[in-house]
C-alpha atoms as a PDB file:
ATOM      1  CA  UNK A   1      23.631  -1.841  47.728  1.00  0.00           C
ATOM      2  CA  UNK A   2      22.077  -1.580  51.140  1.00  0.00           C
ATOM      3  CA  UNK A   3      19.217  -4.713  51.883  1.00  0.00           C
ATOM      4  CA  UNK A   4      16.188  -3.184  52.167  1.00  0.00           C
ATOM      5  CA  UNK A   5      12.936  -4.749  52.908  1.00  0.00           C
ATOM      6  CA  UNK A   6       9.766  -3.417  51.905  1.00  0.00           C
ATOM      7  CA  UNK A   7       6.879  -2.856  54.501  1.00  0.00           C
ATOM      8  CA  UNK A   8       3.381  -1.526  54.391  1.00  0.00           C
ATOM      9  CA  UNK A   9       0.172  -0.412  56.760  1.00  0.00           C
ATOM     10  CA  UNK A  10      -2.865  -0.731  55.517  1.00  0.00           C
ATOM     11  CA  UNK A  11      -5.572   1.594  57.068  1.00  0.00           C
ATOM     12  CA  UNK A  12      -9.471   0.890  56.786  1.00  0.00           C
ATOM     13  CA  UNK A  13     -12.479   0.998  58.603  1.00  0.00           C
ATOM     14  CA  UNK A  14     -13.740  -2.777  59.617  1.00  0.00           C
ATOM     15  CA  UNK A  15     -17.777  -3.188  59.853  1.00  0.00           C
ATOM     16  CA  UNK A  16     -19.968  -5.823  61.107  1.00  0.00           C
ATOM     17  CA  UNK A  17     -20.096  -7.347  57.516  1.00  0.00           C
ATOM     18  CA  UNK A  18     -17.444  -9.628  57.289  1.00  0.00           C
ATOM     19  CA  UNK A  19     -17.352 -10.234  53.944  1.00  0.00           C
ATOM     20  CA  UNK A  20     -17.066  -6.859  52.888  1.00  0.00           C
ATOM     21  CA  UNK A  21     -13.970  -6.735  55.662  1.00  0.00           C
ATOM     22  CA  UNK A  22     -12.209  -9.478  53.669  1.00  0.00           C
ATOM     23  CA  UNK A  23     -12.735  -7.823  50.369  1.00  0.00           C
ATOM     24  CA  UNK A  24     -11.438  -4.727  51.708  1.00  0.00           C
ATOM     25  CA  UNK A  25      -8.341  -6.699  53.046  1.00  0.00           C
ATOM     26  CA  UNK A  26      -7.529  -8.495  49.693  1.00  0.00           C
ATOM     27  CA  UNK A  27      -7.888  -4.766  47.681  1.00  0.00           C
ATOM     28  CA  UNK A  28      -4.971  -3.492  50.336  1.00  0.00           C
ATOM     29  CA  UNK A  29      -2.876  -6.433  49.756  1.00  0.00           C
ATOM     30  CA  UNK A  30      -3.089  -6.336  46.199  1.00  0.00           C
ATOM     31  CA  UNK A  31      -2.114  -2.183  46.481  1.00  0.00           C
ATOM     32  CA  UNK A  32       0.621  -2.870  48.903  1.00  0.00           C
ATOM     33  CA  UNK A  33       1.848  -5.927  47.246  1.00  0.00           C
ATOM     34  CA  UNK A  34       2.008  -4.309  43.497  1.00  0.00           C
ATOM     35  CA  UNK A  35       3.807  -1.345  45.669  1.00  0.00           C
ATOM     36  CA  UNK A  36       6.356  -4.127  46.556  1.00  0.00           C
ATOM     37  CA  UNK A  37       5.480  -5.040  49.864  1.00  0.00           C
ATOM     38  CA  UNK A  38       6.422  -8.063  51.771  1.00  0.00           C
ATOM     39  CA  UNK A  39       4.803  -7.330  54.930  1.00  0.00           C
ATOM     40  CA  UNK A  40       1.708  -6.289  55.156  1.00  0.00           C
ATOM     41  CA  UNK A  41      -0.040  -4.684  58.421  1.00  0.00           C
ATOM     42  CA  UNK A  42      -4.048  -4.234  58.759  1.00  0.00           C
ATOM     43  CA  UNK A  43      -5.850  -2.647  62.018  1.00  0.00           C
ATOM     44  CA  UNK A  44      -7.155  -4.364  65.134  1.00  0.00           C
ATOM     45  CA  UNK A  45     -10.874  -6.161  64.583  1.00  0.00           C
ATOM     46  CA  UNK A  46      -9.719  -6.299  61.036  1.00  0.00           C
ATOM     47  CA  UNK A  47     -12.166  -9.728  60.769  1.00  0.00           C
ATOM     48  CA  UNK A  48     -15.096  -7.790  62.528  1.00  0.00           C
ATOM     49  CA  UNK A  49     -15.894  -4.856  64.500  1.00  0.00           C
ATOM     50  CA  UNK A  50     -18.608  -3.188  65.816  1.00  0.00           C
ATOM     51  CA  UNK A  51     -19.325   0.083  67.770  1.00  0.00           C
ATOM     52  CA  UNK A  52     -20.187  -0.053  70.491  1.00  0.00           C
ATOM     53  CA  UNK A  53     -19.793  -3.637  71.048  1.00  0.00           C
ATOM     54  CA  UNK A  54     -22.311  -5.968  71.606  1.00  0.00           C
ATOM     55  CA  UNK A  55     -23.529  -9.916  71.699  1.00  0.00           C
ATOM     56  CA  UNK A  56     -22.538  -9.945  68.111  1.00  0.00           C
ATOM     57  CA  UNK A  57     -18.941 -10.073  69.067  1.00  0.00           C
ATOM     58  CA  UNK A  58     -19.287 -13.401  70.330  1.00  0.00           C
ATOM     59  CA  UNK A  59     -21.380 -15.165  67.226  1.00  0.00           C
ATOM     60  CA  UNK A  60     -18.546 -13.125  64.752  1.00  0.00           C
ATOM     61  CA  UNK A  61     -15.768 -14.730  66.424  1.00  0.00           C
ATOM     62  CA  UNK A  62     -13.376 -17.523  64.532  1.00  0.00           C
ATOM     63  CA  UNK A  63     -10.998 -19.892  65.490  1.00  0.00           C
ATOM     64  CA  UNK A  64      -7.290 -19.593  64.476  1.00  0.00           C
ATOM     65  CA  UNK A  65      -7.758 -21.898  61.738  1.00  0.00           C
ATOM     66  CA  UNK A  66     -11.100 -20.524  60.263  1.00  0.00           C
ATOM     67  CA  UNK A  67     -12.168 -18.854  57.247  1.00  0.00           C
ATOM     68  CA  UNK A  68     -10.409 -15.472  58.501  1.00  0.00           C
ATOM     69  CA  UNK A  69      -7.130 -16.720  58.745  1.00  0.00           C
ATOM     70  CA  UNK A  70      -7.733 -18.952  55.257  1.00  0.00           C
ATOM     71  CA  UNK A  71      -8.443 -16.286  53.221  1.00  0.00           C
ATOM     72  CA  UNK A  72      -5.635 -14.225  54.611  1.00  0.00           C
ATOM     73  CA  UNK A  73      -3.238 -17.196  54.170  1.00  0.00           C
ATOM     74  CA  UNK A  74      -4.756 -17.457  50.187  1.00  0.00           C
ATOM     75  CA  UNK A  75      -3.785 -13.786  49.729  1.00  0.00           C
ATOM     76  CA  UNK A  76       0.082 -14.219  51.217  1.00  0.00           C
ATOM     77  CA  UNK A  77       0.601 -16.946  49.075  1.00  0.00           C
ATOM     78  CA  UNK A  78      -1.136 -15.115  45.898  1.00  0.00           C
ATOM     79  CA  UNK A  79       1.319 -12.080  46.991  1.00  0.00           C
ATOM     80  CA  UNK A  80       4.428 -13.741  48.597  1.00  0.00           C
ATOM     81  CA  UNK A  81       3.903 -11.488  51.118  1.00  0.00           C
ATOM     82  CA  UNK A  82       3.475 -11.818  55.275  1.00  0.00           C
ATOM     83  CA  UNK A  83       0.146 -10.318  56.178  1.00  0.00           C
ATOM     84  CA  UNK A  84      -0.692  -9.297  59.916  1.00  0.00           C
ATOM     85  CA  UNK A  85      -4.095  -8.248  60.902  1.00  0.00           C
ATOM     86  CA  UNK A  86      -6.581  -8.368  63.722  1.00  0.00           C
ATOM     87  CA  UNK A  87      -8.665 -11.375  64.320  1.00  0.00           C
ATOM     88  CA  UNK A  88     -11.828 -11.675  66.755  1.00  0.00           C
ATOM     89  CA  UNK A  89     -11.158 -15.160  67.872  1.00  0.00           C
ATOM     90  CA  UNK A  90     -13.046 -16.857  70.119  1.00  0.00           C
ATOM     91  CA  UNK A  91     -12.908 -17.045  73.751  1.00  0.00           C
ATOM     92  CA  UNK A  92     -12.540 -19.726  76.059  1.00  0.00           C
ATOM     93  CA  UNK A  93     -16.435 -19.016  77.049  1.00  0.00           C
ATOM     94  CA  UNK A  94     -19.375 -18.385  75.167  1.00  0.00           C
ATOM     95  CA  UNK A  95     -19.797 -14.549  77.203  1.00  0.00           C
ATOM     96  CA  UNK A  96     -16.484 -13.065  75.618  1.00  0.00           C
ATOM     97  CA  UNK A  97     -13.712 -13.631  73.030  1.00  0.00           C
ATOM     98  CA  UNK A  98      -9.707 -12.631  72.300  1.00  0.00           C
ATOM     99  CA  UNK A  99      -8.185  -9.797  70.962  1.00  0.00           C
ATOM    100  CA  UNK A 100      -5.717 -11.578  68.287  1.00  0.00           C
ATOM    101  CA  UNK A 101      -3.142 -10.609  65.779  1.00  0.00           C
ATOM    102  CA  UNK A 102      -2.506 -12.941  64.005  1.00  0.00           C
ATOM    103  CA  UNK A 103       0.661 -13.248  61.171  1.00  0.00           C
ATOM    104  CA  UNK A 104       0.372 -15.510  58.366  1.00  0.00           C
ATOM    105  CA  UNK A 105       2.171 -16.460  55.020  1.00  0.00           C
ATOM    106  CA  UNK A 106       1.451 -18.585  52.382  1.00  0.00           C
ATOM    107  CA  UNK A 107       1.897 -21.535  54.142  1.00  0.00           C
ATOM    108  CA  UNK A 108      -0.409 -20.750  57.323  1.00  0.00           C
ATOM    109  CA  UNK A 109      -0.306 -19.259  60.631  1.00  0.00           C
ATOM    110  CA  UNK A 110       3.208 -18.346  61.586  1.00  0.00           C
ATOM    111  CA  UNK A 111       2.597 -15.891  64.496  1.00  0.00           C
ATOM    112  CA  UNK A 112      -0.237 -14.843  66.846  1.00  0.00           C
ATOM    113  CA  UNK A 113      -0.703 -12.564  69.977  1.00  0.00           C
ATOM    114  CA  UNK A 114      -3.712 -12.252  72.251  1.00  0.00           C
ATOM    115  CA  UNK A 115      -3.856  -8.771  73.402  1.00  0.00           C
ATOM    116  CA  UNK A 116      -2.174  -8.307  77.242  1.00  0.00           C
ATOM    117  CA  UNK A 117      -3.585  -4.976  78.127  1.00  0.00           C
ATOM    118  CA  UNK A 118      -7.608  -4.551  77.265  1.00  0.00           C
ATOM    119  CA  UNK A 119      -9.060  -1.146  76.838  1.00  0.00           C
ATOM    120  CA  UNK A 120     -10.698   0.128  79.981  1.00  0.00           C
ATOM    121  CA  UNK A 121      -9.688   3.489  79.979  1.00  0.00           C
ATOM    122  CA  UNK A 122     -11.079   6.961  78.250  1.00  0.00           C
ATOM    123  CA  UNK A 123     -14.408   5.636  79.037  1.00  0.00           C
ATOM    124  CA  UNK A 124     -14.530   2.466  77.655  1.00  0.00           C
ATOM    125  CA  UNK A 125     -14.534  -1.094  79.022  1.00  0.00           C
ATOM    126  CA  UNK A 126     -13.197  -3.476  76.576  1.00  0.00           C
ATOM    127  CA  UNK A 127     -12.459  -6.033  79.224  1.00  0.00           C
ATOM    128  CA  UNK A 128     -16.550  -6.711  79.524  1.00  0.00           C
ATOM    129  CA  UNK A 129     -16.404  -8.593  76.085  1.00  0.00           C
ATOM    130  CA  UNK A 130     -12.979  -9.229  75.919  1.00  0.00           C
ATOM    131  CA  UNK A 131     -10.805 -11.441  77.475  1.00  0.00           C
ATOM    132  CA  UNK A 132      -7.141 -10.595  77.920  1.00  0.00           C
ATOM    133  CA  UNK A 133      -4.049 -12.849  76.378  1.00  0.00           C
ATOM    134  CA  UNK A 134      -1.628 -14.481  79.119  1.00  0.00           C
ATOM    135  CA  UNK A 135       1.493 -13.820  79.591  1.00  0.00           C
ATOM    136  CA  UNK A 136       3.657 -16.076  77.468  1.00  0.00           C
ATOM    137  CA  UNK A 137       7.450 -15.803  75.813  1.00  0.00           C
ATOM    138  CA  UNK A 138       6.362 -13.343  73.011  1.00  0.00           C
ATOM    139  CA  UNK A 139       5.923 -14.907  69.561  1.00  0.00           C
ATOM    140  CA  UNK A 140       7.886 -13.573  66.697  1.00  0.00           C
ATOM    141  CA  UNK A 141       8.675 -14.098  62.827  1.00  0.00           C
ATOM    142  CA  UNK A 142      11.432 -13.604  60.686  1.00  0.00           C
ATOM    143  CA  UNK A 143      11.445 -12.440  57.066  1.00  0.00           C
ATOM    144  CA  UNK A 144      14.508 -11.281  55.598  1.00  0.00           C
ATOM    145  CA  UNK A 145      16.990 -11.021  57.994  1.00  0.00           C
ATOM    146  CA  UNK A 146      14.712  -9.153  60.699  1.00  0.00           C
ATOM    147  CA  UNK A 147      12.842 -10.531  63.410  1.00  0.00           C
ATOM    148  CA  UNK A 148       9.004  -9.196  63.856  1.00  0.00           C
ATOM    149  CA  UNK A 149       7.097  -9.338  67.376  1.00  0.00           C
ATOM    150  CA  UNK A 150       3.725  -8.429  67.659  1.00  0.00           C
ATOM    151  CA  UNK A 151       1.455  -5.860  70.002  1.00  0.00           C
ATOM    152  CA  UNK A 152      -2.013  -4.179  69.512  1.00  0.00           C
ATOM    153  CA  UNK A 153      -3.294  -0.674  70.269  1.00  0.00           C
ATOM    154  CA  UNK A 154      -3.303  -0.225  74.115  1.00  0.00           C
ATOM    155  CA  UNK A 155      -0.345  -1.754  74.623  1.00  0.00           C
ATOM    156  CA  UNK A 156       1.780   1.134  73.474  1.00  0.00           C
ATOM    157  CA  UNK A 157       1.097   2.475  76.756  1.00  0.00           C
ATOM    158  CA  UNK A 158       2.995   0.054  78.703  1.00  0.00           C
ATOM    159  CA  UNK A 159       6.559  -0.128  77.514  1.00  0.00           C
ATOM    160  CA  UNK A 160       7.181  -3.305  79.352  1.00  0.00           C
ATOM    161  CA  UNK A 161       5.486  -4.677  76.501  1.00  0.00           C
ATOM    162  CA  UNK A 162       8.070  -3.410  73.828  1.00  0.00           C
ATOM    163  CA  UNK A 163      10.976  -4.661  76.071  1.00  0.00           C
ATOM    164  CA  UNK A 164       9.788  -8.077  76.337  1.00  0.00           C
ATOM    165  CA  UNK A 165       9.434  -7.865  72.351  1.00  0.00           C
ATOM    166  CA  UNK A 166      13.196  -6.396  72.016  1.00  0.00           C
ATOM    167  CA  UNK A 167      14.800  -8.956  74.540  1.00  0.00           C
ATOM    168  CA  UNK A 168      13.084 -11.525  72.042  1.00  0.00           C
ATOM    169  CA  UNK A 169      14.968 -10.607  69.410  1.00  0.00           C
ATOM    170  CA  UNK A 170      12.747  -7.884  67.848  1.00  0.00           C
ATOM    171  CA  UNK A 171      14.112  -5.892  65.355  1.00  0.00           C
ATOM    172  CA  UNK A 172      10.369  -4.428  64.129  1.00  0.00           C
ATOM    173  CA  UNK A 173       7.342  -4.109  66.224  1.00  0.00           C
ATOM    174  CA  UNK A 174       4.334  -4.308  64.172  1.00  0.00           C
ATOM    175  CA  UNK A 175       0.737  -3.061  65.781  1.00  0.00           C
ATOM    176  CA  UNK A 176      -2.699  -3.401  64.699  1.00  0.00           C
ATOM    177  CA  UNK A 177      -5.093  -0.505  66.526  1.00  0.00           C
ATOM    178  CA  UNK A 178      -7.973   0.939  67.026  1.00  0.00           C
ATOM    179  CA  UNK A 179      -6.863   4.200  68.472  1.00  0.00           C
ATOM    180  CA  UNK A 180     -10.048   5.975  69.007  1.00  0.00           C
ATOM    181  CA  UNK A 181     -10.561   9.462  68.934  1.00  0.00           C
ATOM    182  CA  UNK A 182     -10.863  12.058  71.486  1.00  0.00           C
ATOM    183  CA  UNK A 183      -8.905  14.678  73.605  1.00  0.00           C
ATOM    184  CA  UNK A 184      -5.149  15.259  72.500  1.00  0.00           C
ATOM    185  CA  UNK A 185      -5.670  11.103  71.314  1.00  0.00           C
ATOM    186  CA  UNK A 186      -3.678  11.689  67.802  1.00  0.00           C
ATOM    187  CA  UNK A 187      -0.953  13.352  69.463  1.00  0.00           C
ATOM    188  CA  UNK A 188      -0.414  10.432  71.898  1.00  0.00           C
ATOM    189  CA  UNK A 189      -0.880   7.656  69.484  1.00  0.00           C
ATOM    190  CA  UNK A 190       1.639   9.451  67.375  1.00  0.00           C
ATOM    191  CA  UNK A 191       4.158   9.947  70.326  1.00  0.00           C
ATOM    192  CA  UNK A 192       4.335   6.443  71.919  1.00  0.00           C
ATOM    193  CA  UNK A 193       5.217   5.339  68.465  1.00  0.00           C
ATOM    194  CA  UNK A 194       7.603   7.390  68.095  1.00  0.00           C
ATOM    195  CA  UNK A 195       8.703   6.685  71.726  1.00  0.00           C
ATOM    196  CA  UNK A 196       8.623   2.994  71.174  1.00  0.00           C
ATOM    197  CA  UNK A 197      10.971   2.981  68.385  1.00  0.00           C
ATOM    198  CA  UNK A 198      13.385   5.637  70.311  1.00  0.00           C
ATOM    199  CA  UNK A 199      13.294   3.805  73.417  1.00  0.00           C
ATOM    200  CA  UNK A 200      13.881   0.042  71.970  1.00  0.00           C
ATOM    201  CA  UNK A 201      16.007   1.658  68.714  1.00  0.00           C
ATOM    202  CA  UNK A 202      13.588  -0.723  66.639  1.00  0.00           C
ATOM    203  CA  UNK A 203      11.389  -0.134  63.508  1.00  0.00           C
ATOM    204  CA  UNK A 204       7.456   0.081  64.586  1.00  0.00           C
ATOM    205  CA  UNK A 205       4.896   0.039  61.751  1.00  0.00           C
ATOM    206  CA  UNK A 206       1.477   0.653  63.137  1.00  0.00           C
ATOM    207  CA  UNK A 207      -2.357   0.503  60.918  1.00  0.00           C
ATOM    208  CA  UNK A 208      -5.022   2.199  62.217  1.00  0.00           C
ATOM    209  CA  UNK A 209      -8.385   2.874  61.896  1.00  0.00           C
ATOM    210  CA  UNK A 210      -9.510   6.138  59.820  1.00  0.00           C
ATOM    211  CA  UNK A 211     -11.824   8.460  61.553  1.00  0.00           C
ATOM    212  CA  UNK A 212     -14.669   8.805  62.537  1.00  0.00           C
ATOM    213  CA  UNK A 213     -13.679   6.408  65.350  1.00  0.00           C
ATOM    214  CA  UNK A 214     -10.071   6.068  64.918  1.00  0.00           C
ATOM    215  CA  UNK A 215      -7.366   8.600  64.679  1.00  0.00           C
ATOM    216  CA  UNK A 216      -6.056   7.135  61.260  1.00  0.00           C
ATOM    217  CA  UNK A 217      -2.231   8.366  61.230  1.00  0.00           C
ATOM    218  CA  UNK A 218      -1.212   4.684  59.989  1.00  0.00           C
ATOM    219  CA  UNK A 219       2.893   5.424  59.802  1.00  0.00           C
ATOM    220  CA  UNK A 220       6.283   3.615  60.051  1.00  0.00           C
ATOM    221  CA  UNK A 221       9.027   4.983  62.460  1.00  0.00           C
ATOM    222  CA  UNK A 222      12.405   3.961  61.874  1.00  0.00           C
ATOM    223  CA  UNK A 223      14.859   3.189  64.768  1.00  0.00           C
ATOM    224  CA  UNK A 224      15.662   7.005  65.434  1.00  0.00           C
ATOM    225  CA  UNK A 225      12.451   7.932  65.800  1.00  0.00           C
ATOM    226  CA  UNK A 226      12.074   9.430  61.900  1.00  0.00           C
ATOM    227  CA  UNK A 227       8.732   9.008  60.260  1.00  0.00           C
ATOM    228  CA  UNK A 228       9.413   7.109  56.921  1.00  0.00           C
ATOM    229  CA  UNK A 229       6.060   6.871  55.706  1.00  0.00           C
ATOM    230  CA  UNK A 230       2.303   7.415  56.964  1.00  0.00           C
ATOM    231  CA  UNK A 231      -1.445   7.386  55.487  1.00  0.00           C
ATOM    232  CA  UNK A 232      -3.045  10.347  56.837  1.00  0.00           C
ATOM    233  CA  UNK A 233      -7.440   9.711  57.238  1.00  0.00           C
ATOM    234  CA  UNK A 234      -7.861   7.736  54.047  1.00  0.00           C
ATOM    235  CA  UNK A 235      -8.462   4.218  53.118  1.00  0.00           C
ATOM    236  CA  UNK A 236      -4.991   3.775  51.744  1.00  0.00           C
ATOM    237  CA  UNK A 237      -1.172   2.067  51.994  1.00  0.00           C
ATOM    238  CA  UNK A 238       1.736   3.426  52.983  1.00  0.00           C
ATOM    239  CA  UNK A 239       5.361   1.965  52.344  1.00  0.00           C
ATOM    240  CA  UNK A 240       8.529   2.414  53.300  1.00  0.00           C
ATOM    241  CA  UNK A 241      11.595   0.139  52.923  1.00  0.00           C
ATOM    242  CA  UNK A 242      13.558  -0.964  56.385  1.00  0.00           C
ATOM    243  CA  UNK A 243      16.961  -0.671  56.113  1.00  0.00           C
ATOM    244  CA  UNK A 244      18.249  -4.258  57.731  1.00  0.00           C
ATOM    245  CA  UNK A 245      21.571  -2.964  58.762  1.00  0.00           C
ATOM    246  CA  UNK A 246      19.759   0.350  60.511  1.00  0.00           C
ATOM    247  CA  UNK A 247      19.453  -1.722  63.941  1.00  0.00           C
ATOM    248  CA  UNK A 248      23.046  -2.499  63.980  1.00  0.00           C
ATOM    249  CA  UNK A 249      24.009   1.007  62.988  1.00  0.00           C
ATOM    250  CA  UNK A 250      22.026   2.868  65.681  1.00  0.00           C
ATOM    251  CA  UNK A 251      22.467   0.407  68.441  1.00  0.00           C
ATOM    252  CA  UNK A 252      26.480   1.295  67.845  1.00  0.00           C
ATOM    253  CA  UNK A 253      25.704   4.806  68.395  1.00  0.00           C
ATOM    254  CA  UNK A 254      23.176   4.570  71.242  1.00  0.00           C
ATOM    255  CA  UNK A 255      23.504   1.313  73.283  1.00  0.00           C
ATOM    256  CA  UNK A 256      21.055   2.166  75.484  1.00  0.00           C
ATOM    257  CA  UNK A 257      19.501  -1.101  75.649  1.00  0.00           C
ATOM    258  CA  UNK A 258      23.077  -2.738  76.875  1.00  0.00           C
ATOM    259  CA  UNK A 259      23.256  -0.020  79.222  1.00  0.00           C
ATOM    260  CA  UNK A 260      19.753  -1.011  81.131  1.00  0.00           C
ATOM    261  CA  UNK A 261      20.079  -1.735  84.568  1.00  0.00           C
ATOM    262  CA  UNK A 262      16.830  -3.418  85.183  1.00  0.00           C
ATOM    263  CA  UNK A 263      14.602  -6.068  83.657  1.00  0.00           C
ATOM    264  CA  UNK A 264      10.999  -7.138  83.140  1.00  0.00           C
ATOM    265  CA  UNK A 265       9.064  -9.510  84.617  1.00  0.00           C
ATOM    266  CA  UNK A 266       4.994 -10.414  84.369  1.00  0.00           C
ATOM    267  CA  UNK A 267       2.861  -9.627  87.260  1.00  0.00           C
END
């Protein structure tokens, strides 16, 4: 029989009530997990958000070790599962604070990534209350015979970022968002996905937002670029089971990452 491991994204709307935000989290683990998932993915600001943004950011904002992570480290050990969600974590000032994901299991922290490339585009200037992650060696997990690295939202837009992730070892890129809506939005949130799992020949499984602000469209591409499971605008998991031996498979047919000719390097 072929090794499969199951994988889900959880899409919801965060508020400015964090509470509410965690209950919301541990009724999508519990869905996902009795679905038989062992890796769970939640949007961007899963531990808080607020539109538009404001000082409340800042007083919101936890350490990596605080109640956020906690409780999400409760529910992966309740669920044997890996959960992977956005935190608001605080910043290194009082003024603004990081864009996290952060990956956990039931013993703790095992993975975190501090957003590279901040949101000042469409409109919108994310980098006035955010501060952006540094460029570091790219942190990853393993689970099963794959390797997971971690991006978030705007980063799909730079595919330096999913190189950096494959030539770590990568074998599934998992992304929090908050794609927000507008203008032809859905159609490219849906195509760099796609185009990041094409490109790399990796699994990407990406949660969302619903609408009103986000595009929703929480999916799971597999390393040819084929959909294997989405949510459409609901509050909702979807799952879909990675195929471990897929990345060895396609990567025989299409080497195209042995055949690069040119690397990455931070700027």
């Amino acid at each position: 029989m072929t090794d499969t491991l199951p994988i889900a994204v959880a899409q919801f709307a965060p508020t400015a009530d964090a509470a509410a935000n965690l209950e919301a989290v541990a009724q999508l683990v519990a869905t996902a997990s009795a679905r038989g998932a062992r890796v769970i993915v939640f949007p961007e600001y899963s531990s808080y958000f607020v539109d538009p943004f404001d000082e409340s950011l800042a007083a919101h904002a936890q350490p990596l070790d605080g109640p956020f992570v906690q409780a999400l480290t409760e529910m992966a050990h309740a669920h044997e599962a890996v959960i992977v969600a956005g935190l608001l974590e605080r910043g290194s000032d009082e003024q603004r604070v990081r864009n996290t994901a952060v990956a956990v299991d039931g013993t703790g922290l095992i993975a975190h990534y501090r957003k590279l490339h901040l949101y000042d585009a469409f409109g919108q200037r994310e980098s006035d209350w955010v501060e952006p992650g540094e460029s570091a060696p790219p942190q990853t997990f393993e689970l099963a015979g794959l390797r997971f690295g971690l991006m978030t939202c705007y980063d799909l837009r730079f595919p330096e970022v999913g190189r950096l992730l494959v030539d770590a070892g990568a074998d599934v890129f998992l992304v929090p968002a908050e794609w927000v809506r507008g203008p032809l939005k859905e159609h490219h949130w849906r195509t760099l996905l796609h185009a990041r799992a094409i490109e790399n020949t990796v699994f990407v499984a990406a949660a969302d937002h619903p609408p009103p602000l986000g595009v929703g469209n929480s999916l799971i591409v597999d390393p040819l670029g084929v959909e294997l499971a989405a949510v459409g605008t609901a509050t909702d998991v979807a799952v879909a089971h990675l195929d471990v031996g897929a990345i060895e498979r396609v990567r025989r047919v299409n080497p195209s990452l042995a055949l690069r000719r040119f690397g990455i390097r931070p700027r």
